[in-house]
Protein backbone atom coordinates (compact mmCIF):
# COMPACT_ATOMS: atom_id res chain seq x y z
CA UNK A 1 8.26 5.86 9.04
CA UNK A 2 7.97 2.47 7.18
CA UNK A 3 6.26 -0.46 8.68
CA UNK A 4 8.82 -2.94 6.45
CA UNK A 5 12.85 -2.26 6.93
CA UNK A 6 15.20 -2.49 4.18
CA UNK A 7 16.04 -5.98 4.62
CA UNK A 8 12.09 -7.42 4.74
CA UNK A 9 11.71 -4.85 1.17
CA UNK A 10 14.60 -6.85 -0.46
CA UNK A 11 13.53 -10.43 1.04
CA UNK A 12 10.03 -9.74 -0.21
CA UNK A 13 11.07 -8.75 -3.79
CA UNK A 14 13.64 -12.03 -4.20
CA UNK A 15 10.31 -14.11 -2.96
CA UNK A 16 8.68 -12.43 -5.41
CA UNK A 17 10.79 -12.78 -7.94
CA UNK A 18 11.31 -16.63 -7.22
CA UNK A 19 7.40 -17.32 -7.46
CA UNK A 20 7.50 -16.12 -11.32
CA UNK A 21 10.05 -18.33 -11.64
CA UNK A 22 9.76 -21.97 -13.11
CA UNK A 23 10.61 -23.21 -10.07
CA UNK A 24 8.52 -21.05 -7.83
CA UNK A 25 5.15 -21.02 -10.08
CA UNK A 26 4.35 -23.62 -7.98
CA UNK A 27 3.78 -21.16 -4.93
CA UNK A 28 2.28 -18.61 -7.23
CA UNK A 29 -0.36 -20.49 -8.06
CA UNK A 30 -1.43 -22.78 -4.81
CA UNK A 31 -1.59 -18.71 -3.76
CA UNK A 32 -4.35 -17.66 -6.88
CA UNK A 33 -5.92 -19.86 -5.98
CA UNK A 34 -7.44 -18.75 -2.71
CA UNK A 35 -10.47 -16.99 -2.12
CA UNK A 36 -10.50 -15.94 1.33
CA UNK A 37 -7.30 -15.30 4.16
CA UNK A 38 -8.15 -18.68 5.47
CA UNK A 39 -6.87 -20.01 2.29
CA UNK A 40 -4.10 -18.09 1.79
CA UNK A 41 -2.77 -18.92 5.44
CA UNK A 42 -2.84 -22.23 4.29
CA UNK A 43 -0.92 -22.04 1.51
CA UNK A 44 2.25 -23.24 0.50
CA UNK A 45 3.04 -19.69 -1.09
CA UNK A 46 2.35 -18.35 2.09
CA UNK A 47 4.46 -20.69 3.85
CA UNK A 48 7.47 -20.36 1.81
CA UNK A 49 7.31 -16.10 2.42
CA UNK A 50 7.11 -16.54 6.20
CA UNK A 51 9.98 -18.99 6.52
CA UNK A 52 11.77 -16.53 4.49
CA UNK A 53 11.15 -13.04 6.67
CA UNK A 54 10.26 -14.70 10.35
CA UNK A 55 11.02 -11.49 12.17
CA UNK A 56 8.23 -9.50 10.08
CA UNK A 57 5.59 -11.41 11.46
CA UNK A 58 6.72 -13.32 14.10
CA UNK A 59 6.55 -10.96 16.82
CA UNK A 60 4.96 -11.39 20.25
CA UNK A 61 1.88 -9.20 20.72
CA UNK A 62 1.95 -8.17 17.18
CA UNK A 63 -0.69 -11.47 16.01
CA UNK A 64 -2.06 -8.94 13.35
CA UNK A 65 1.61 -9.06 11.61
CA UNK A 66 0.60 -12.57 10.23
CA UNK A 67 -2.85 -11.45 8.93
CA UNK A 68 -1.42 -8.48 7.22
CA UNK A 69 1.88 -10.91 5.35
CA UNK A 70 -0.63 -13.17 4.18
CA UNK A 71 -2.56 -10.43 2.87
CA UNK A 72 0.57 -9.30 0.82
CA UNK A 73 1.84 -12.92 -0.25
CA UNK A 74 -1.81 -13.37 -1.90
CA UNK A 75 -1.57 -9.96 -3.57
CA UNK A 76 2.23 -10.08 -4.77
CA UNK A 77 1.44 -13.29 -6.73
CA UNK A 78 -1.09 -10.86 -8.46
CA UNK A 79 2.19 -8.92 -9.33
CA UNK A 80 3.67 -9.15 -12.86
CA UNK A 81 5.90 -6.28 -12.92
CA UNK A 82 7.21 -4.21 -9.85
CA UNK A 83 7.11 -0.37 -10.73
CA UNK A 84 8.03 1.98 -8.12
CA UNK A 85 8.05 5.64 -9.75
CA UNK A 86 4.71 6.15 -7.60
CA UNK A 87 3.37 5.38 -4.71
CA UNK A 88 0.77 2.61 -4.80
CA UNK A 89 -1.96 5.12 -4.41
CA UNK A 90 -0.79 7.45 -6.73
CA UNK A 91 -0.76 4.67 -9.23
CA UNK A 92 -4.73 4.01 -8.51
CA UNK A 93 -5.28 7.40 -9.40
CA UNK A 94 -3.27 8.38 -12.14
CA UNK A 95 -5.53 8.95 -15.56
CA UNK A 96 -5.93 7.31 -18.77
CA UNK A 97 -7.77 9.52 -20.95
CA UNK A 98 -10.15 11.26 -18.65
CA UNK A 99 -10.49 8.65 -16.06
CA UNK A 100 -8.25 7.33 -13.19
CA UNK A 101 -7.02 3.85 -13.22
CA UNK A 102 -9.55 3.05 -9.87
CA UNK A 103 -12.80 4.74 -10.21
CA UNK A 104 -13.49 7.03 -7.46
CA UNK A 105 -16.23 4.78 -6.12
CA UNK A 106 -14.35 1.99 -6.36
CA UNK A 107 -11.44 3.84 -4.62
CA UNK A 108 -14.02 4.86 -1.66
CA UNK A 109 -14.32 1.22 -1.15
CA UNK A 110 -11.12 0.39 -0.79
CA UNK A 111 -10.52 2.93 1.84
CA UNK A 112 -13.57 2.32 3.42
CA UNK A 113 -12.51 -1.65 3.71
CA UNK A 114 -13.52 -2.65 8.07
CA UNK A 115 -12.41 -5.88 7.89
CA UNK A 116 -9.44 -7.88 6.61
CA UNK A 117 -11.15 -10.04 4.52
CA UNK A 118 -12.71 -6.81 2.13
CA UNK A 119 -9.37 -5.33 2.37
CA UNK A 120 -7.99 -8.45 0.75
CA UNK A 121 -10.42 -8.40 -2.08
CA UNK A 122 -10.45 -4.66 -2.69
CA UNK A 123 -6.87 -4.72 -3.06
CA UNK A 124 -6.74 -7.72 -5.44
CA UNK A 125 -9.04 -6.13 -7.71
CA UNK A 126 -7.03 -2.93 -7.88
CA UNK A 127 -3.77 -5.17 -8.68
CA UNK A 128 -5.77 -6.32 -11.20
CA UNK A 129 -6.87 -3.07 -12.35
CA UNK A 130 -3.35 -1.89 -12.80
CA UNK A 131 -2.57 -4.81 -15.18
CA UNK A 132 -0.37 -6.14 -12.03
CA UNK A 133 2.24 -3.30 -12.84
CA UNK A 134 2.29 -2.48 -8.73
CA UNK A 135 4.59 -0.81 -6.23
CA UNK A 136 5.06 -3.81 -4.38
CA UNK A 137 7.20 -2.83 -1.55
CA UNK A 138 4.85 0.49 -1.05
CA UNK A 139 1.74 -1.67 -1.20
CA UNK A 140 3.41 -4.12 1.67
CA UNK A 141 4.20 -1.17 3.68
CA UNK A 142 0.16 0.00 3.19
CA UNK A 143 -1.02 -3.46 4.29
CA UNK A 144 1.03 -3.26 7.54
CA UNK A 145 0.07 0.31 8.28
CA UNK A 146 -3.38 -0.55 8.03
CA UNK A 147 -3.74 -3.71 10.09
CA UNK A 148 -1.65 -2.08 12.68
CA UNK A 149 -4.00 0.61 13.01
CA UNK A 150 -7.11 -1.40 13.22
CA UNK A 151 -5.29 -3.75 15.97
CA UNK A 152 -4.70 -0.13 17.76
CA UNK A 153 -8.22 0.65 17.26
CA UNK A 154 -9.05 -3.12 18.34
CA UNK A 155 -7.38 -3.05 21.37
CA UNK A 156 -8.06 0.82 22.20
CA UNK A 157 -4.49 1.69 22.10
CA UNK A 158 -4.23 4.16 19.22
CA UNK A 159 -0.88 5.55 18.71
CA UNK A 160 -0.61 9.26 18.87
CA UNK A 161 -0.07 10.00 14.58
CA UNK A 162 -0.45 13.52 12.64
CA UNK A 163 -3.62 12.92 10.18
CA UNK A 164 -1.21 12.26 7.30
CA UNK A 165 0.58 9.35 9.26
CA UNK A 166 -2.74 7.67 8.85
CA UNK A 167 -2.52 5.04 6.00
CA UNK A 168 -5.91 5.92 5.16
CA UNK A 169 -5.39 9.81 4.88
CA UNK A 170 -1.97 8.55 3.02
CA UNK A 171 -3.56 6.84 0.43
CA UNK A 172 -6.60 9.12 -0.35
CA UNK A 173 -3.60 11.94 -0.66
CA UNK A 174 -1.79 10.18 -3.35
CA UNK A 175 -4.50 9.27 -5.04
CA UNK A 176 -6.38 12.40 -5.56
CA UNK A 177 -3.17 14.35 -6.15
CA UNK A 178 -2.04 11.50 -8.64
CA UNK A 179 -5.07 12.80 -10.55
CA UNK A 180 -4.89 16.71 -10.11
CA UNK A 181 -1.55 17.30 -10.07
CA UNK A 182 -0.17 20.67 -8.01
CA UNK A 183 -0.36 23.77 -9.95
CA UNK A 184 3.42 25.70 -10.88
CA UNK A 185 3.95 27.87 -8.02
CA UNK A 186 3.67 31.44 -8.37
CA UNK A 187 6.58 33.69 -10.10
CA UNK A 188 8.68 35.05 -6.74
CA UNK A 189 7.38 38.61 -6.06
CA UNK A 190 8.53 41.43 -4.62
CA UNK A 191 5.45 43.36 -3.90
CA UNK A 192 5.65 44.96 -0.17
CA UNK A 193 2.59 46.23 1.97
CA UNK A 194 1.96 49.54 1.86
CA UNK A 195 2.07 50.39 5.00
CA UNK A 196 6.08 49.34 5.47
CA UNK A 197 6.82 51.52 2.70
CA UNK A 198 9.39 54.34 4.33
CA UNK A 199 8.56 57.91 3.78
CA UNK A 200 10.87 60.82 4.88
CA UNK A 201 9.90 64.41 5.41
């Protein structure tokens, strides 16, 4: 289930697509410019997004809900292009040439991130990496996902998930699959056990 409805995926796109506008490069850059959350929850980039989607953070008990939008307003004004024919992960892991887009190592990191401040800068370098061609609204949905579940873990309150509901799991998935895609099943069959084969006397 998604972390962002439909209506906080098409707020955050139009934000986004303001901020590489002439008018909005303002808020783009007062948002490259930071170096740590601190900074971006400062900013007037980050400003501008919450006024715009108040109901996606603003919630009472949810605190982490801020940390996580200003994680995505710093990383969508690392966004040129939004491309959404993979998954965010998937697009870390596709090849060129021989090698995925992330390095494994460097992908290890990124899912190994315990704090918001090294998810922040793992995640801005693998914008980067992908030349800021980035599922936007997939990678939103990740950032929420994963500060929700270390708040959970925070507060000892972990939510009963399947191992694939974890963002974690979810990401390492795509991303290794992204880079060994599944095999063509097997031709259909009709081979039967021997022992159901009928004889008569």
């Amino acid at each position: 289930m998604s972390m962002l409805s439909q209506a906080h995926r098409e707020s955050l796109l139009k934000w986004h697509s303001l901020i590489n506008e002439q008018q909005g490069r303002r808020l783009r850059a007062s948002l490259r410019r930071c170096h740590t959350l601190s900074d971006v929850w400062l900013s007037e980039g980050c400003r501008a997004l919450a006024a715009r989607v108040p109901s996606l953070w603003n919630v009472p008990g949810r605190e982490w809900r801020f940390c996580a939008l200003g994680i995505v307003a710093a990383l969508a004004a690392q966004v040129k292009t939004i491309e959404t024919r993979q998954t965010f992960a998937a697009q870390l892991g596709q090849t060129t040439g021989s090698n995925p887009v992330m390095s494994e190592l460097r992908f290890r990191r990124l899912n190994q991130a315990r704090t918001h401040e090294e998810l922040f800068r793992q995640l801005r370098r693998a914008v980067q990496l992908l030349g800021g061609a980035v599922n936007l609204p997939d990678l939103a949905d990740g950032v929420f996902r994963w500060c929700a579940e270390v708040d959970d873990c925070m507060r000892h309150a972990a939510q009963k998930r399947t191992p694939t509901d974890y963002i974690r799991v979810r990401w390492a998935l795509d991303y290794y699959m992204a880079g060994n895609p599944p095999d063509e099943p097997d031709a259909a069959t009709t081979d039967q056990p021997a022992d159901t084969a009928a004889t008569q006397e």
